[in-house]
C-alpha atoms as a PDB file:
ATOM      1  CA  UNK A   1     -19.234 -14.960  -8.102  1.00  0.00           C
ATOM      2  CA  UNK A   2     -17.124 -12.770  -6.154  1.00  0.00           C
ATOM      3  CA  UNK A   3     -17.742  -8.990  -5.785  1.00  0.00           C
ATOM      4  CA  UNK A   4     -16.093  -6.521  -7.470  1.00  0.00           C
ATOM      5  CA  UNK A   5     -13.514  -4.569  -6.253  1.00  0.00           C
ATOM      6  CA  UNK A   6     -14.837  -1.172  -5.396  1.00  0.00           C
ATOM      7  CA  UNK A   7     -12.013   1.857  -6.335  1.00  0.00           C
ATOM      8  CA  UNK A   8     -12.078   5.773  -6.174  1.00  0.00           C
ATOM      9  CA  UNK A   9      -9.992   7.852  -8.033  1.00  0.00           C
ATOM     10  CA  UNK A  10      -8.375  10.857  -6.918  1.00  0.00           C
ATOM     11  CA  UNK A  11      -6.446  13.493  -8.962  1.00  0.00           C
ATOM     12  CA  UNK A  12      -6.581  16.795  -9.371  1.00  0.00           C
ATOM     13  CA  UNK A  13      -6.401  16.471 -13.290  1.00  0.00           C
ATOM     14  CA  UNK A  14      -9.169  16.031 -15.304  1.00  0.00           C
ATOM     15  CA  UNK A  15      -7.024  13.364 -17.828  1.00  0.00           C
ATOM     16  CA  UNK A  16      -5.608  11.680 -15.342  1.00  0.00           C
ATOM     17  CA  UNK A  17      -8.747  10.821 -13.516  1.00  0.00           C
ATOM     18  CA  UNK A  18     -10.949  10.156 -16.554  1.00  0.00           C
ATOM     19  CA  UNK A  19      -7.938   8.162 -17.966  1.00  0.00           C
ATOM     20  CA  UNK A  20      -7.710   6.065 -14.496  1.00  0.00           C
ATOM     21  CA  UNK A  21     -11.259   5.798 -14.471  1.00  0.00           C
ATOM     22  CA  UNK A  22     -11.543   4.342 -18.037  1.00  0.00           C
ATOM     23  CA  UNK A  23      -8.547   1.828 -17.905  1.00  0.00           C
ATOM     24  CA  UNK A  24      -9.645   0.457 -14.468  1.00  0.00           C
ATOM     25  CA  UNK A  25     -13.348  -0.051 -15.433  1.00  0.00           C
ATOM     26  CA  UNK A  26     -12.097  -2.547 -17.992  1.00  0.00           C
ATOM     27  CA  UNK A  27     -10.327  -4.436 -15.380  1.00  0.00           C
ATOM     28  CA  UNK A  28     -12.132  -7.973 -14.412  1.00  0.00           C
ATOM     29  CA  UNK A  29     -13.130  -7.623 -10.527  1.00  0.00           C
ATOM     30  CA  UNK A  30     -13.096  -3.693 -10.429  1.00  0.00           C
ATOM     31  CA  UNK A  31     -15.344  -1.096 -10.459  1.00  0.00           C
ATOM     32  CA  UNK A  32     -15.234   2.747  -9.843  1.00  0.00           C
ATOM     33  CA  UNK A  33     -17.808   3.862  -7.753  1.00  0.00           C
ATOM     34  CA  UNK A  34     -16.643   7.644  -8.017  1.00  0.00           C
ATOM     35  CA  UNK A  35     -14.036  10.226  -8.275  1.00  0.00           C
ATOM     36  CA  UNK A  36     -12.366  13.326  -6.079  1.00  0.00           C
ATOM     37  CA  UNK A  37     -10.616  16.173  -7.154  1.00  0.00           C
ATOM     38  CA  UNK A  38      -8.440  16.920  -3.724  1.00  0.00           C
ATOM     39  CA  UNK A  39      -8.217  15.456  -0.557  1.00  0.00           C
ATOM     40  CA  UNK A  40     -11.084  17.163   0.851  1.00  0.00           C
ATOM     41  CA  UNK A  41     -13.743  15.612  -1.334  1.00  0.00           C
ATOM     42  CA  UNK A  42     -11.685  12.645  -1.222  1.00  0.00           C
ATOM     43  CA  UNK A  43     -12.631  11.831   2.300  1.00  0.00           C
ATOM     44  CA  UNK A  44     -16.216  12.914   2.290  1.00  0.00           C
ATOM     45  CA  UNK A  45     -17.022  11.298  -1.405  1.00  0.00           C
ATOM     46  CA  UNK A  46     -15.117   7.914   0.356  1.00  0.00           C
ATOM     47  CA  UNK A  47     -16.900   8.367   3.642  1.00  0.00           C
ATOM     48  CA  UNK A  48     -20.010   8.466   1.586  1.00  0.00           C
ATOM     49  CA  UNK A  49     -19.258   5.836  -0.880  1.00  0.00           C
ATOM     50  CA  UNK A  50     -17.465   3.038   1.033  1.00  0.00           C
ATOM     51  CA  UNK A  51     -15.006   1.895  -1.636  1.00  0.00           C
ATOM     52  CA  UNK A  52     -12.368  -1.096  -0.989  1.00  0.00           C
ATOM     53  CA  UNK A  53      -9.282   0.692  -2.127  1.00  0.00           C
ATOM     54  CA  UNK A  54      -8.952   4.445  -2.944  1.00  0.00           C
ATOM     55  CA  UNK A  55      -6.087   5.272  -5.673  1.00  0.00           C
ATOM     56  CA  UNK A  56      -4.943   9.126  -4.757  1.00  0.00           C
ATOM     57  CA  UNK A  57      -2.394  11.481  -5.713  1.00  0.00           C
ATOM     58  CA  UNK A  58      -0.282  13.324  -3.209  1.00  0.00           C
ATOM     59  CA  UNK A  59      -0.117  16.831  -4.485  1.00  0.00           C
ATOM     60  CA  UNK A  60      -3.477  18.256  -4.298  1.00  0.00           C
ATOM     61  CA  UNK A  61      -5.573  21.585  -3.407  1.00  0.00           C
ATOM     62  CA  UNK A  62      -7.426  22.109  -0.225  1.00  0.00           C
ATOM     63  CA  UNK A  63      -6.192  18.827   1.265  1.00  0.00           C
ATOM     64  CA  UNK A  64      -2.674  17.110   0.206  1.00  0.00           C
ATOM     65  CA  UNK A  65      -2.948  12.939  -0.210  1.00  0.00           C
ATOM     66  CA  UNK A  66      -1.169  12.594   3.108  1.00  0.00           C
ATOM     67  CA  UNK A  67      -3.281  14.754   4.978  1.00  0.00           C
ATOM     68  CA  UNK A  68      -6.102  12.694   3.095  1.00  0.00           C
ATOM     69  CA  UNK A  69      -4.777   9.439   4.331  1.00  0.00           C
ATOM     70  CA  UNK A  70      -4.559  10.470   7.865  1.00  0.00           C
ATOM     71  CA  UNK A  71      -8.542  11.890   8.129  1.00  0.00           C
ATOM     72  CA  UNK A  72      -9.085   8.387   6.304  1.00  0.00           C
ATOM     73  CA  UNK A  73      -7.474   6.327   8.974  1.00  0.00           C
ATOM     74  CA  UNK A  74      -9.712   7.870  11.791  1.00  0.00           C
ATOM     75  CA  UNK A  75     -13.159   7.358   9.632  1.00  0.00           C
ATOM     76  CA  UNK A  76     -12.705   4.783   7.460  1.00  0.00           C
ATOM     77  CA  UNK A  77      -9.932   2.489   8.427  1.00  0.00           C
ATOM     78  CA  UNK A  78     -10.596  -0.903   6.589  1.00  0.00           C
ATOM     79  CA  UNK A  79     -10.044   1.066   3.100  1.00  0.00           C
ATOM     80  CA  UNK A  80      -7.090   0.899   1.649  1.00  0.00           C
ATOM     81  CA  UNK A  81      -4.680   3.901   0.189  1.00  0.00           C
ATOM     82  CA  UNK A  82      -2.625   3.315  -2.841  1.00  0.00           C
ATOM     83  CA  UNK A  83      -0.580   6.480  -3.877  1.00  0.00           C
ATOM     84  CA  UNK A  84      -0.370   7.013  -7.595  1.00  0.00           C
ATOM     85  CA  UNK A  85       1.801   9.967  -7.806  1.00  0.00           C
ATOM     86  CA  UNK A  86       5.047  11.582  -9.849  1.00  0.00           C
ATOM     87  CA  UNK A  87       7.109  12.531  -6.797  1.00  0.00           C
ATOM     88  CA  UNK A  88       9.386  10.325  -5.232  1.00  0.00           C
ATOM     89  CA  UNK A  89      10.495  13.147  -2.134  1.00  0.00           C
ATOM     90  CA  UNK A  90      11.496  12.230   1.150  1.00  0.00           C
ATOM     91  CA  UNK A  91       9.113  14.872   2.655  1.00  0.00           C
ATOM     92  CA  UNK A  92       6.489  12.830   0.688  1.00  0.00           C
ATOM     93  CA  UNK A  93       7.419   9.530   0.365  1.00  0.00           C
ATOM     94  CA  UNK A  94       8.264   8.502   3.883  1.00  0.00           C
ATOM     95  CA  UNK A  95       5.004  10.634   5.143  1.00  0.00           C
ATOM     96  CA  UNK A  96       2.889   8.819   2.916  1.00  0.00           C
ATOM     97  CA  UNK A  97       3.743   5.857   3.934  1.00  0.00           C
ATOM     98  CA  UNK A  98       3.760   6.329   7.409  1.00  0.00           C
ATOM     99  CA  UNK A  99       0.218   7.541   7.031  1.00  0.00           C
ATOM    100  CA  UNK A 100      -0.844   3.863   6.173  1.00  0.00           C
ATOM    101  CA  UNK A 101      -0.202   3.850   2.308  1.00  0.00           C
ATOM    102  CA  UNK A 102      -0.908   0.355   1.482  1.00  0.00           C
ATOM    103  CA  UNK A 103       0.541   0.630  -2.248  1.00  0.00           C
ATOM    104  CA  UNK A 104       3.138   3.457  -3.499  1.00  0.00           C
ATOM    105  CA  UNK A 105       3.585   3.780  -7.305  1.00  0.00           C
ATOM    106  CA  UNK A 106       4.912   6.282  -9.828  1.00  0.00           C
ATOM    107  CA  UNK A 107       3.086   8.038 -12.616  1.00  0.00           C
ATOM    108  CA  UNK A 108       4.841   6.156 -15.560  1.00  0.00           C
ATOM    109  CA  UNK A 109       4.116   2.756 -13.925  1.00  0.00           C
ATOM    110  CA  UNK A 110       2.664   0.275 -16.576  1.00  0.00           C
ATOM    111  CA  UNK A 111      -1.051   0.345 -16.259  1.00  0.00           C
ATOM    112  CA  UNK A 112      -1.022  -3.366 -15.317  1.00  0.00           C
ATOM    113  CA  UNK A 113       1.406  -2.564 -12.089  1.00  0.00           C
ATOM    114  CA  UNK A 114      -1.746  -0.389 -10.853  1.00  0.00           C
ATOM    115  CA  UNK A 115      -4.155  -2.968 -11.489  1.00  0.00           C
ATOM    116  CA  UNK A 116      -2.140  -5.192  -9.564  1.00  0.00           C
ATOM    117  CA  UNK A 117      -1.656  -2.762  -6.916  1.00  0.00           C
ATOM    118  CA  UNK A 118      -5.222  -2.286  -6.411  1.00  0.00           C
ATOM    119  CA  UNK A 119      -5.734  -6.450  -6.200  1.00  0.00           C
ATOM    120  CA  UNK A 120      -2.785  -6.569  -3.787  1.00  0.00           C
ATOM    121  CA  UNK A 121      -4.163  -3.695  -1.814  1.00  0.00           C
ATOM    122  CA  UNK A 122      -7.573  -5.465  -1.408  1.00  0.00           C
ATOM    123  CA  UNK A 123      -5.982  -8.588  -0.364  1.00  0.00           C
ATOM    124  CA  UNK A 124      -4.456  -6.990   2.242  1.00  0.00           C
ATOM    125  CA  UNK A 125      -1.028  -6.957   0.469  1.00  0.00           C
ATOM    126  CA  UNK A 126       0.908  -4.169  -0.644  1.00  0.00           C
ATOM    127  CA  UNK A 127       2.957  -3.206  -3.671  1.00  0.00           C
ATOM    128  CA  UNK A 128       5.604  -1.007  -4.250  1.00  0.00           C
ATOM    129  CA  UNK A 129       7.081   0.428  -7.718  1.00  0.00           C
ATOM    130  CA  UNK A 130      11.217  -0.923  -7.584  1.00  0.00           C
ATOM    131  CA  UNK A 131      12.008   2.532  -7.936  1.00  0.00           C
ATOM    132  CA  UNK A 132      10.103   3.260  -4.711  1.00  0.00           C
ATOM    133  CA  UNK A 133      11.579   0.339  -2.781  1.00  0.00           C
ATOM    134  CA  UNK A 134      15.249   0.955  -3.962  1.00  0.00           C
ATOM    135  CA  UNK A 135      14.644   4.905  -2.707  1.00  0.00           C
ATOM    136  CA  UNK A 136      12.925   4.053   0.493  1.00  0.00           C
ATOM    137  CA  UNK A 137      16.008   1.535   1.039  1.00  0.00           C
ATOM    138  CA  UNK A 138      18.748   4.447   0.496  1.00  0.00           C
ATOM    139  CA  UNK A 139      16.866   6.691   2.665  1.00  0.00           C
ATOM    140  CA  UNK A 140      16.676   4.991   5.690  1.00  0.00           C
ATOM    141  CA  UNK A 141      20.117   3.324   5.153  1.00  0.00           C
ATOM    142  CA  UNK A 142      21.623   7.272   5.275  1.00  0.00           C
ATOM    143  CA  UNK A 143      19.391   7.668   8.445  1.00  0.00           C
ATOM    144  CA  UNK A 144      21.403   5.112  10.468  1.00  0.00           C
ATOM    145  CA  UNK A 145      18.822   3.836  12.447  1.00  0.00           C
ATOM    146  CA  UNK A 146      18.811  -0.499  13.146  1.00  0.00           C
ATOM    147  CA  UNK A 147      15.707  -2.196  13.336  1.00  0.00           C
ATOM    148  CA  UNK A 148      15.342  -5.097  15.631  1.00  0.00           C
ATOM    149  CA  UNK A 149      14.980  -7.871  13.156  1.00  0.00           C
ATOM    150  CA  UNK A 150      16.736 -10.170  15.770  1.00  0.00           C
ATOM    151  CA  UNK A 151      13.838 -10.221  17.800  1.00  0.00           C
ATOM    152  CA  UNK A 152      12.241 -11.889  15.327  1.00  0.00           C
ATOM    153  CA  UNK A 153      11.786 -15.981  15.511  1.00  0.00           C
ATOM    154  CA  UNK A 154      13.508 -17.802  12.422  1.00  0.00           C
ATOM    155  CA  UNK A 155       9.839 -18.708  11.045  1.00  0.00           C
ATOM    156  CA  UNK A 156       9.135 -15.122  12.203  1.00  0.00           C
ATOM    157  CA  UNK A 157      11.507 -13.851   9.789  1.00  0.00           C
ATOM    158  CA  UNK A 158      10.710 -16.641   7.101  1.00  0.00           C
ATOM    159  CA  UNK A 159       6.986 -14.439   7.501  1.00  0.00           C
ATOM    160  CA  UNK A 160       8.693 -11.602   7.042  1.00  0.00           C
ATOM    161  CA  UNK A 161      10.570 -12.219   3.842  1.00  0.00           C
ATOM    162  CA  UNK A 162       7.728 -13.524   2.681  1.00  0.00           C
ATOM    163  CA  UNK A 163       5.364 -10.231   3.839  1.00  0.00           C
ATOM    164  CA  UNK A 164       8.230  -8.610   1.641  1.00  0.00           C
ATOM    165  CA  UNK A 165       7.565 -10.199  -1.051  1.00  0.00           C
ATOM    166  CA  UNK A 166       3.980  -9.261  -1.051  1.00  0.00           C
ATOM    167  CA  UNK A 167       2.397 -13.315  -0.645  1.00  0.00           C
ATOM    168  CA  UNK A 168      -0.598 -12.811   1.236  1.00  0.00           C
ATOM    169  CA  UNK A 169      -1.577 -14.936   3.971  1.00  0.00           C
ATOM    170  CA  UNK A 170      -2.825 -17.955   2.060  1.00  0.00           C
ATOM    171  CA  UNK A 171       0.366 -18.597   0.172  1.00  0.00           C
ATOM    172  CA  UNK A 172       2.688 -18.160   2.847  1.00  0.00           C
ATOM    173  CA  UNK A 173       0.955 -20.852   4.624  1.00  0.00           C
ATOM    174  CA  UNK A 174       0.942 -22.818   1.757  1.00  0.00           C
ATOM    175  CA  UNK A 175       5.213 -21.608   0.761  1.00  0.00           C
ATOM    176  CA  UNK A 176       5.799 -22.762   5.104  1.00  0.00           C
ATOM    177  CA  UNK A 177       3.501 -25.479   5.480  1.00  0.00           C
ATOM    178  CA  UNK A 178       1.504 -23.902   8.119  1.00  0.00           C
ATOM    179  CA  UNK A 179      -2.440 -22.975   8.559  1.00  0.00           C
ATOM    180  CA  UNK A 180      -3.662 -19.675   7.867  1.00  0.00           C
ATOM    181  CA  UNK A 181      -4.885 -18.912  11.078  1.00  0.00           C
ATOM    182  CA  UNK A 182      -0.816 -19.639  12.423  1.00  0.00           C
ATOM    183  CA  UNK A 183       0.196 -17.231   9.911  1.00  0.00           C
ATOM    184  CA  UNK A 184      -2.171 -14.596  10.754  1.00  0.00           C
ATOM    185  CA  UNK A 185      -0.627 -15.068  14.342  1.00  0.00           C
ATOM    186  CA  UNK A 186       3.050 -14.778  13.105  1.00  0.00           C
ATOM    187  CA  UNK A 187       1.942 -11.816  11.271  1.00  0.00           C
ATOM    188  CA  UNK A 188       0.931 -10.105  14.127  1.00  0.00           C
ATOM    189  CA  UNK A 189       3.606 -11.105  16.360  1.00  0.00           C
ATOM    190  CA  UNK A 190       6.195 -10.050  13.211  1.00  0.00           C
ATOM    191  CA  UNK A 191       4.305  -6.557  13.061  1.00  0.00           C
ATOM    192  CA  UNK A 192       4.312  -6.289  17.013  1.00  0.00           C
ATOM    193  CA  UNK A 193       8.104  -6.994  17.369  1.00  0.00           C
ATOM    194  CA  UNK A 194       9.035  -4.652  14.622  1.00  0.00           C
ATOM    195  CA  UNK A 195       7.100  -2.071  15.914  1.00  0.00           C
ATOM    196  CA  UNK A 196       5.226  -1.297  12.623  1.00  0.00           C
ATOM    197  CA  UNK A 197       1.297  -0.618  12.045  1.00  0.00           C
ATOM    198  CA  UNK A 198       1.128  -2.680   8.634  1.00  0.00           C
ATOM    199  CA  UNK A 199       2.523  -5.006   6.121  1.00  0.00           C
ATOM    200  CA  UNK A 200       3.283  -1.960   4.298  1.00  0.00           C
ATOM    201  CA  UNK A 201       5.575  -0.712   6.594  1.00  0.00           C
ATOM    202  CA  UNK A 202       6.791  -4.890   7.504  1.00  0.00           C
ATOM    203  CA  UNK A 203       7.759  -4.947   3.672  1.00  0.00           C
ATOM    204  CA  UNK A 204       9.627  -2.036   3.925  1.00  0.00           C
ATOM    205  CA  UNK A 205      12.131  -3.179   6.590  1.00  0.00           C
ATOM    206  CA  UNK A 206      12.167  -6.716   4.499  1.00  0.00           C
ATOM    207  CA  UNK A 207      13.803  -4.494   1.431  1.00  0.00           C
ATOM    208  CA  UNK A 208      15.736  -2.217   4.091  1.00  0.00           C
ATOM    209  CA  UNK A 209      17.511  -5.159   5.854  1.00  0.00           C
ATOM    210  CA  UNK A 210      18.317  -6.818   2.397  1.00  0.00           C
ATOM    211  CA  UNK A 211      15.991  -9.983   3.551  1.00  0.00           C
ATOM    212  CA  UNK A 212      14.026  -9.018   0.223  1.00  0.00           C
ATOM    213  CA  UNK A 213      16.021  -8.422  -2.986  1.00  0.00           C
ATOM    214  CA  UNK A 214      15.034  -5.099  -4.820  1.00  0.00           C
ATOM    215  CA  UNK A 215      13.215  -5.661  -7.763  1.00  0.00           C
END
C-alpha cells in the first residue's frame, strides 16, 4: 500500500486552516501532519515535520509565502509549494512562482482542484488554476520578452507541450512511445535549453507560447 501523502497547511486564518485541514484529511492518500500560521513557523514546523507538499498562503505576518518559499528552497528542497491564495498580483504572482511554486491556485477553486493540486505536486507535476495561466500568459506577453523555444528538438517540444499539460513522466513516455528514463533526459535537456529551474516554470512558457491551450 502506498504511503500517504504528507501536507501542511498554512494560513493565517483560523477557518481557513481548520477548513483545509478537515477537507484534505478526508482525501484517500493524504494526511496533515500539521499546520502554520505565517511563514515563519511555516519553515521551522516543515523543517521539523518533513511533509511532501506544503499548501501556503501568500499574505502572511512575520514572513510573507514568498519569502517562505525561498528559506524552503535552501532547507528543504524536495518539498513541494502549492500557493492557495486570493490574489492574483503581478508583484505576487510572478514572485511566487519564481520562488519554485510547484502549484498556484485561487481561493474559490473547487475543493477537488486542490486535491488534485496536491497529487500533481507530489508527482512532481504542477497545476495551475485557468485563471492563473490565462494572467501569467497576458503578463509576460505585455513584457515583450521571446523565449527560445526554437532551441528546442521537435520531440523536445512534443515534452514540452506535454510538461504543459501537466502528464508526468510516465504518461508522456507512454503518449511518445519512449522509456521513462529518455523522458527524464528530454526533461532535463527541455528545462536546460529554456533556461527554467522547474516544470512549473516549463509549463508556463508551454501556455505563454500558445503550445498549450488555456484551459
Amino acid at each position: 500500500m502506498a504511503e500517504s501523502i504528507r501536507v501542511l497547511v498554512v494560513d493565517d486564518h483560523a477557518v481557513v486552516r481548520e477548513g483545509l485541514h478537515t477537507f484534505l484529511e478526508l482525501q484517500e492518500g493524504i494526511e496533515v501532519v500539521g499546520d502554520a500560521v505565517d511563514g515563519r513557523e511555516a519553515v521551522e514546523t516543515a523543517v521539523r515535520l518533513r511533509p511532501d507538499v506544503i499548501v501556503m498562503d501568500l499574505v502572511m505576518p512575520r514572513l510573507d509565502g514568498v519569502a517562505a518559499m525561498r528559506e524552503l528552497r535552501e532547507s528543504l528542497p524536495e518539498a513541494r509549494v502549492i500557493v492557495l491564495t486570493s490574489f492574483l498580483d503581478d508583484d505576487k504572482l510572478l514572485p511566487a512562482l519564481r520562488a519554485g511554486a510547484a502549484g498556484y491556485l485561487l481561493k474559490n477553486a473547487q475543493p477537488r482542484e486542490l486535491a488534485r493540486a496536491v497529487r500533481a505536486a507530489h508527482a512532481g507535476e504542477t497545476l495551475l488554476d485557468p485563471i492563473v495561466a490565462a494572467r501569467l500568459v497576458e503578463t509576460l506577453a505585455a513584457a515583450g520578452e521571446e523565449e527560445p523555444l526554437d532551441r528546442l528538438t521537435s520531440r523536445e517540444r512534443e515534452v514540452l507541450i506535454l510538461i504543459g499539460r501537466g502528464f508526468p513522466n510516465k504518461l508522456i513516455a507512454r503518449e511518445l512511445g519512449l522509456s521513462e528514463k529518455t523522458v527524464k533526459t528530454h526533461v532535463s535537456h527541455v528545462l536546460a535549453k529554456l533556461g527554467v529551474t522547474d516544470r512549473t516554470q516549463a509549463a508556463v512558457l508551454a501556455v505563454r507560447a500558445g503550445l498549450v491551450p488555456r484551459s
